[in-house]
Protein backbone atom coordinates (compact mmCIF):
# COMPACT_ATOMS: atom_id res chain seq x y z
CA UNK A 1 0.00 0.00 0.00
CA UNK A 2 1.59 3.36 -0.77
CA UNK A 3 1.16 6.57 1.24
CA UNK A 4 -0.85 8.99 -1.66
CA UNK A 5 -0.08 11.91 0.76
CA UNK A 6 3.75 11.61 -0.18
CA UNK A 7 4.97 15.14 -2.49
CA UNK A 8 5.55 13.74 -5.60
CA UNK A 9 9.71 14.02 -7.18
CA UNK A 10 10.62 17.14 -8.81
CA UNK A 11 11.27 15.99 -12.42
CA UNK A 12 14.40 18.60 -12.65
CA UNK A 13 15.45 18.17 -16.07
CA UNK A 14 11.90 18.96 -16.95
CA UNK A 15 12.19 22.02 -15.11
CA UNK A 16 15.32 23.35 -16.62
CA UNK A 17 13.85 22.30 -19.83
CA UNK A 18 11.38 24.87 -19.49
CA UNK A 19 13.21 27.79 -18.13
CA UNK A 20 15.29 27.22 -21.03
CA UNK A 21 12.70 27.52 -23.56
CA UNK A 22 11.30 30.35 -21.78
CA UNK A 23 15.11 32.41 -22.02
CA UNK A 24 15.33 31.05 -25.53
CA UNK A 25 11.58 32.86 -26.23
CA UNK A 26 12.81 35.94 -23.95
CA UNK A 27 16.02 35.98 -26.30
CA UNK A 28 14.18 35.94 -29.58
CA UNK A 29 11.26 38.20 -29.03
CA UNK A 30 14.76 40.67 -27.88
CA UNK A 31 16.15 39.78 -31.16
CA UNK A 32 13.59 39.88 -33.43
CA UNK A 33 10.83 42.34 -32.23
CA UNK A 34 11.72 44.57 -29.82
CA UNK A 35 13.65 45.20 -26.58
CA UNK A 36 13.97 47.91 -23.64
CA UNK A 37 16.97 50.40 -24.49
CA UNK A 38 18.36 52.61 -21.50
CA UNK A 39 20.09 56.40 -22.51
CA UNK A 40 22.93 56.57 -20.38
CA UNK A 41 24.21 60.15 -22.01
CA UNK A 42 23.35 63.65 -23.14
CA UNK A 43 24.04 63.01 -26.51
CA UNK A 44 20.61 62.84 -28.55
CA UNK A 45 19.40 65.88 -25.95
CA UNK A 46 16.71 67.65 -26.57
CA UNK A 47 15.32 64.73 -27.82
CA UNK A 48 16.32 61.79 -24.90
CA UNK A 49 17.51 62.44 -21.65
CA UNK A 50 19.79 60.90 -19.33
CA UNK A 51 17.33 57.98 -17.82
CA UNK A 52 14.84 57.58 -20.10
CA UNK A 53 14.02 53.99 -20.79
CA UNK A 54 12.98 53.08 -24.43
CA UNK A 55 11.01 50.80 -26.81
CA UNK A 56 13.55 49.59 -29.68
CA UNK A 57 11.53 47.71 -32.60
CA UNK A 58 14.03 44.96 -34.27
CA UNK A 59 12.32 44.48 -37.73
CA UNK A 60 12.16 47.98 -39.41
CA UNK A 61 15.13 47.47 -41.38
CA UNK A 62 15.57 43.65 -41.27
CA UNK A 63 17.32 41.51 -39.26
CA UNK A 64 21.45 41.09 -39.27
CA UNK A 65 24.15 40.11 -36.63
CA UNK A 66 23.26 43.58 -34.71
CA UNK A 67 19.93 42.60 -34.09
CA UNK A 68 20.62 39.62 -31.74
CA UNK A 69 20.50 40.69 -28.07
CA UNK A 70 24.44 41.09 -26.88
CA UNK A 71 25.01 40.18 -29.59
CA UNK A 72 25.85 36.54 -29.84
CA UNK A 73 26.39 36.43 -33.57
CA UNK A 74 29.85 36.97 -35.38
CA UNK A 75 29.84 40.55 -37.48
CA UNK A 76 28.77 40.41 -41.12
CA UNK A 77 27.53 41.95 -43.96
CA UNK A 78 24.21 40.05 -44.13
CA UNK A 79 20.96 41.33 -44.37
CA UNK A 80 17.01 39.69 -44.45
CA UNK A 81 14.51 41.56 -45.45
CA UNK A 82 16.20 44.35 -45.59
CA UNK A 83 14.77 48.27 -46.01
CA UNK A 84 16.70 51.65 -45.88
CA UNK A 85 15.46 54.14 -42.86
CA UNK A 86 14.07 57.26 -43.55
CA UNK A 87 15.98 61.15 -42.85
CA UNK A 88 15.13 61.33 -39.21
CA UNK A 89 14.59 57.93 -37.76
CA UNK A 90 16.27 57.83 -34.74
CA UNK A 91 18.34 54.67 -34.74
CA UNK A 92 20.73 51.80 -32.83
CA UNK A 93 24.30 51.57 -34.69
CA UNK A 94 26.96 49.30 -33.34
CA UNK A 95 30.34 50.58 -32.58
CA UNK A 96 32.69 49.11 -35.65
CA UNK A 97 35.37 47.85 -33.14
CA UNK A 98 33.10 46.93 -30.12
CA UNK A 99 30.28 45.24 -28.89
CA UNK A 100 28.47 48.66 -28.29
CA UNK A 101 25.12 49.92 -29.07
CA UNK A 102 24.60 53.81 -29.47
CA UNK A 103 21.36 55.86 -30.61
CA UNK A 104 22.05 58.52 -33.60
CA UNK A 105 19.49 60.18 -36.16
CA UNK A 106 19.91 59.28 -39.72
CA UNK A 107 20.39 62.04 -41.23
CA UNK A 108 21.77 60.62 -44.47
CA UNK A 109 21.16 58.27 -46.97
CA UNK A 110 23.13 55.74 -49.30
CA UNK A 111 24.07 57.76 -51.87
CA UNK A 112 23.86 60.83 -50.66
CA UNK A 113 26.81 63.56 -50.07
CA UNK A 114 26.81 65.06 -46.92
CA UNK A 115 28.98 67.80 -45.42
CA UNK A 116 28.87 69.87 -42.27
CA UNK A 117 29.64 73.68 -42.40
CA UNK A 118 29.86 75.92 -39.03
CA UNK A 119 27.38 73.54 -37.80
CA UNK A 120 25.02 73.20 -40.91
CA UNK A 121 24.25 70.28 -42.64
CA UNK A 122 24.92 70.35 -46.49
CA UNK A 123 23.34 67.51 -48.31
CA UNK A 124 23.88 67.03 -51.74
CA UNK A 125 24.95 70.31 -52.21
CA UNK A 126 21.83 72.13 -50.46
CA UNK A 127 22.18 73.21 -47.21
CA UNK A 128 19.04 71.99 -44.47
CA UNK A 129 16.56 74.20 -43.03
CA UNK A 130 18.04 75.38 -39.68
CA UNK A 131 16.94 78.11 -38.02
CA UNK A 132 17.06 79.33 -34.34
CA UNK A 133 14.02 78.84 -32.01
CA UNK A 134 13.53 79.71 -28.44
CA UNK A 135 15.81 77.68 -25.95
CA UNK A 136 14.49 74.04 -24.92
CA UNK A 137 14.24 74.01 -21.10
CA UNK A 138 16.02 71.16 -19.54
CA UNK A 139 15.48 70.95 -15.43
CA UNK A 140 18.69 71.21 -13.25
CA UNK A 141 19.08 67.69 -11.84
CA UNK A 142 22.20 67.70 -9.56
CA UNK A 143 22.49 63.77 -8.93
CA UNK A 144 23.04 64.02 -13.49
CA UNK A 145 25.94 66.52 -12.78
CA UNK A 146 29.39 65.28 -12.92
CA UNK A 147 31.08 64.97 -9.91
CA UNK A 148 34.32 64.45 -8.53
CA UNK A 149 35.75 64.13 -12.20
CA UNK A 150 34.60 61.21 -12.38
CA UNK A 151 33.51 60.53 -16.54
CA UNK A 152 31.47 58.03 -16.26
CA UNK A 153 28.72 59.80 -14.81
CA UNK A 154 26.19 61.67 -17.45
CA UNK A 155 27.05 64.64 -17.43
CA UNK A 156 25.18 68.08 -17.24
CA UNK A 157 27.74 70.64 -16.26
CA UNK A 158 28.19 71.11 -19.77
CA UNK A 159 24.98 73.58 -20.24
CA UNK A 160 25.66 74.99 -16.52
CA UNK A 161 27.16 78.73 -18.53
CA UNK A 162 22.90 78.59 -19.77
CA UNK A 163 21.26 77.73 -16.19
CA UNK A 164 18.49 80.14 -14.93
CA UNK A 165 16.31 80.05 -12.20
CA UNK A 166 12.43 80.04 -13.57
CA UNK A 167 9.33 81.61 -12.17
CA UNK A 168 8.22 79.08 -10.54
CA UNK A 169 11.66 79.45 -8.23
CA UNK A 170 13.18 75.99 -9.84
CA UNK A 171 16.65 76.07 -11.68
CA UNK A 172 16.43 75.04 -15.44
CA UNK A 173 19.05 74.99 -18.46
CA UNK A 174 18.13 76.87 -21.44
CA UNK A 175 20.96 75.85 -23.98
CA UNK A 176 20.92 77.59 -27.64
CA UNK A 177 18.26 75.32 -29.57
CA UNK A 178 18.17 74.75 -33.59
CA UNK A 179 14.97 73.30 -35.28
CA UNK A 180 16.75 71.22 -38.84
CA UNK A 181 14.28 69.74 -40.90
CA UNK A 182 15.37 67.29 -43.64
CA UNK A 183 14.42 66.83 -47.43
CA UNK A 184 11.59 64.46 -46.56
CA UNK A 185 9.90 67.26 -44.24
CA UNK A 186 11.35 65.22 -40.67
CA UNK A 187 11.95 67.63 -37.96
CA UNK A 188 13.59 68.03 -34.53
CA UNK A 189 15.36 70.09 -32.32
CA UNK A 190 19.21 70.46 -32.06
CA UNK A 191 21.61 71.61 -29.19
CA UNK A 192 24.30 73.68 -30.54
CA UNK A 193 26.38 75.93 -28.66
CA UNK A 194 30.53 76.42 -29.43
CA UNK A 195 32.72 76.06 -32.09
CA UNK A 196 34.20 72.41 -32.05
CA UNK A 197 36.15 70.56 -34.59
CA UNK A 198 33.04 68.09 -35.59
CA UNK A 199 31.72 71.69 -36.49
CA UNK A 200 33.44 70.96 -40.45
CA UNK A 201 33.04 67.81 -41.62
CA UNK A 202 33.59 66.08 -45.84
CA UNK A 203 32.11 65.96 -48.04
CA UNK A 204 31.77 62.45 -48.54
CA UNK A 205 29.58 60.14 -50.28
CA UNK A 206 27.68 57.49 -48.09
CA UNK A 207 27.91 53.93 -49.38
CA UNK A 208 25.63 52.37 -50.78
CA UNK A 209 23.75 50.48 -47.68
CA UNK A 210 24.89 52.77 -45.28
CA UNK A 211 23.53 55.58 -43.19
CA UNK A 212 25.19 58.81 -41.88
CA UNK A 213 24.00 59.18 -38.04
CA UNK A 214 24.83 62.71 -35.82
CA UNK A 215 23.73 62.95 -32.25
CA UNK A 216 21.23 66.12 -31.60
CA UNK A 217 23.60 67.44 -29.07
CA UNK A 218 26.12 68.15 -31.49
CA UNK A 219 28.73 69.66 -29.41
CA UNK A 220 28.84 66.22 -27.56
CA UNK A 221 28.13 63.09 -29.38
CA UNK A 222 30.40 60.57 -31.04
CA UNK A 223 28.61 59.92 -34.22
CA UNK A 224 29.96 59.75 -37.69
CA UNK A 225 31.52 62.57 -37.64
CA UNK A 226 33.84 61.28 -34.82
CA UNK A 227 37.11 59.04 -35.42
CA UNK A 228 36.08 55.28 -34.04
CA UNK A 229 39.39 55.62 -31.93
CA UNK A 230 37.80 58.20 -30.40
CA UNK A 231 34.60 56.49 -29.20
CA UNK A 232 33.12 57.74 -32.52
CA UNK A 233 31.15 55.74 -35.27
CA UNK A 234 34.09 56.13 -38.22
CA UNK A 235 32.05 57.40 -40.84
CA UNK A 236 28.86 56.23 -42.69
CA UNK A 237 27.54 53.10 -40.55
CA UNK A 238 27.05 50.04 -42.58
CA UNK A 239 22.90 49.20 -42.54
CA UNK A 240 24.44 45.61 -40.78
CA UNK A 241 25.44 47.28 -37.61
CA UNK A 242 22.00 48.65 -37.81
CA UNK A 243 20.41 46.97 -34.53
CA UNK A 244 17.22 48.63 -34.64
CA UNK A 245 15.02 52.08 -34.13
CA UNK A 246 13.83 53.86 -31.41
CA UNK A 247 9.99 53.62 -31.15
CA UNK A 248 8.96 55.35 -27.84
CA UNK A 249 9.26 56.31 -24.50
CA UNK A 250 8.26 54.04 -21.65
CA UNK A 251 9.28 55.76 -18.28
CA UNK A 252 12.03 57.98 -17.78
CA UNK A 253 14.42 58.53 -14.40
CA UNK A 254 15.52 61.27 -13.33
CA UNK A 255 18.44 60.35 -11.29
CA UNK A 256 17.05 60.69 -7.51
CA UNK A 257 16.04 57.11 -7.14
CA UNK A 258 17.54 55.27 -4.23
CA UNK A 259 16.74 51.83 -2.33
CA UNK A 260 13.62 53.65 -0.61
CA UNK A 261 10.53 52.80 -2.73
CA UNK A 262 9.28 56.53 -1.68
CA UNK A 263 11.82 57.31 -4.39
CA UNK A 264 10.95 55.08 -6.91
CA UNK A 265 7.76 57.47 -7.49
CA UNK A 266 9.29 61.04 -6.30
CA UNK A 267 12.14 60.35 -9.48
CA UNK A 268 9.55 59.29 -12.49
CA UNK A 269 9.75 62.53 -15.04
CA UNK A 270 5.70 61.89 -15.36
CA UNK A 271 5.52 64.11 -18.77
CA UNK A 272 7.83 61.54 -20.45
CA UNK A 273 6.68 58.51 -20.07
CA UNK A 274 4.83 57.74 -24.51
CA UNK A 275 6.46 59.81 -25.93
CA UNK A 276 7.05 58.82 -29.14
CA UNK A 277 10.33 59.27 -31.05
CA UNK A 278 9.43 59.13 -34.40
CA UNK A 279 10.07 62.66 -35.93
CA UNK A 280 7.21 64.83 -36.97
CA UNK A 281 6.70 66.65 -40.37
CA UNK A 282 7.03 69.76 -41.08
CA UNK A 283 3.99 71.94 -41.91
CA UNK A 284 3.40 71.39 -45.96
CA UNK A 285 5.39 67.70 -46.04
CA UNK A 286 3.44 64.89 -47.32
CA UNK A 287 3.50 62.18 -45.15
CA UNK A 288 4.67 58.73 -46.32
């Protein structure tokens, strides 16, 4: 007679079984459809901020080596289904020597010749619409200053020569703010404030399946402009390294949080959180 109130075995290996298949779905839905991104610097501000968490969708463009999560594949030239981004998609380029994502706006095309003048982007011989518009207002977060030196920390001390105190008695930065819209009507705001040597750029010609990317802080973003030895992208980015594009907001951090739940609220930047990323159009652009 056996005792029926006895806990049955643990089949292990039927357990493992299916916490693998569940990581193996987790992995692939990361690879293939989308995946949380994280914006660790100020350089696509106005546009992202330190903290904000993201929505990247995988299949816009395809799928290649850059589209599996850490990815786990070797580096090649490889494409399936592949499609070209449009002027203004903000997007997820690998670093050509390391296993590093970044997030840059396309803001050229294969085939096209791009330059940059003072500042201004020349494509194809014609020079953007860029024009000054009122500063964007950025809030004064001190835990998002640098401090002690220390470079890995984002870092806002850059804008601190434009911080003002508003009427409503809270500090703000109010750097000097450029709307560029691009030949297909995409626009978006730009932070542009001293001379720098990624100021002059080309002209080159971008290869075919390739994208030129810039940051929308342009006085502090490693793009294409900037030497990959120099924590820059190298040039046009090959549409393989392409990993993916930036759909929307999901919640965004403003620095404060700590281990006391209190502050898991008191840190949320409310106003964020769906925001979408894809650009707008300007008045009079026909919409694809």
């Amino acid at each position: 007679m056996t005792d029926s109130s006895a806990p049955d075995k643990v089949n292990w290996l039927a357990e493992i079984r299916g916490l693998g298949l569940m990581l193996l779905a987790v992995l692939a839905f990361h690879s293939l459809v989308a995946k949380p991104f994280y914006i660790p610097s100020t350089s696509m501000m106005p546009s992202l901020w330190v903290g904000d968490r993201l929505v990247v969708s995988k299949y816009p463009y395809g799928w290649s080596w850059a589209s599996a999560s850490f990815h786990i594949l070797p580096r090649g030239n490889w494409r399936v289904l592949a499609s070209t981004p449009e002027y203004g998609d903000i997007v997820i380029p690998v670093h050509p020597d390391q296993d590093v994502d970044y997030i840059k706006r396309v803001v050229a095309l294969p085939g096209d010749t791009i330059e940059v003048r003072g500042g201004q982007i020349i494509l194809n011989g014609k020079a953007i619409k860029r024009e000054v518009v009122p500063p964007v207002r950025l809030p004064f977060e001190p835990e998002l200053l640098c401090q002690d030196g220390n470079g890995e920390r984002p870092c806002l001390q850059a804008f601190e020569a434009f911080r003002k105190t508003g009427a409503d008695g809270r500090d703000y930065f109010d750097p000097p703010t450029w709307r560029e819209t691009l030949p297909n009507g995409a626009t978006y705001l730009t932070i542009d404030y001293r001379d720098q040597d990624l100021d002059n750029y080309g002209p080159i010609t971008v290869p075919e399946d390739s994208v030129f990317v810039m940051g929308d802080n342009r006085d502090l973003s490693a793009d294409s402009r900037a030497l990959a030895i120099a924590d820059g992208l190298g040039g046009p980015v090959p549409m393989a390294n392409i990993g993916g594009r930036a759909e929307f907001i999901t919640f965004s951090l403003n620095g404060s949080t700590t281990w006391n739940p209190a502050s898991w609220f008191s840190s949320l930047r409310g106003d964020r959180a769906w925001t979408t990323l894809r650009p707008p159009l300007a008045e009079g652009a026909a919409a694809k």
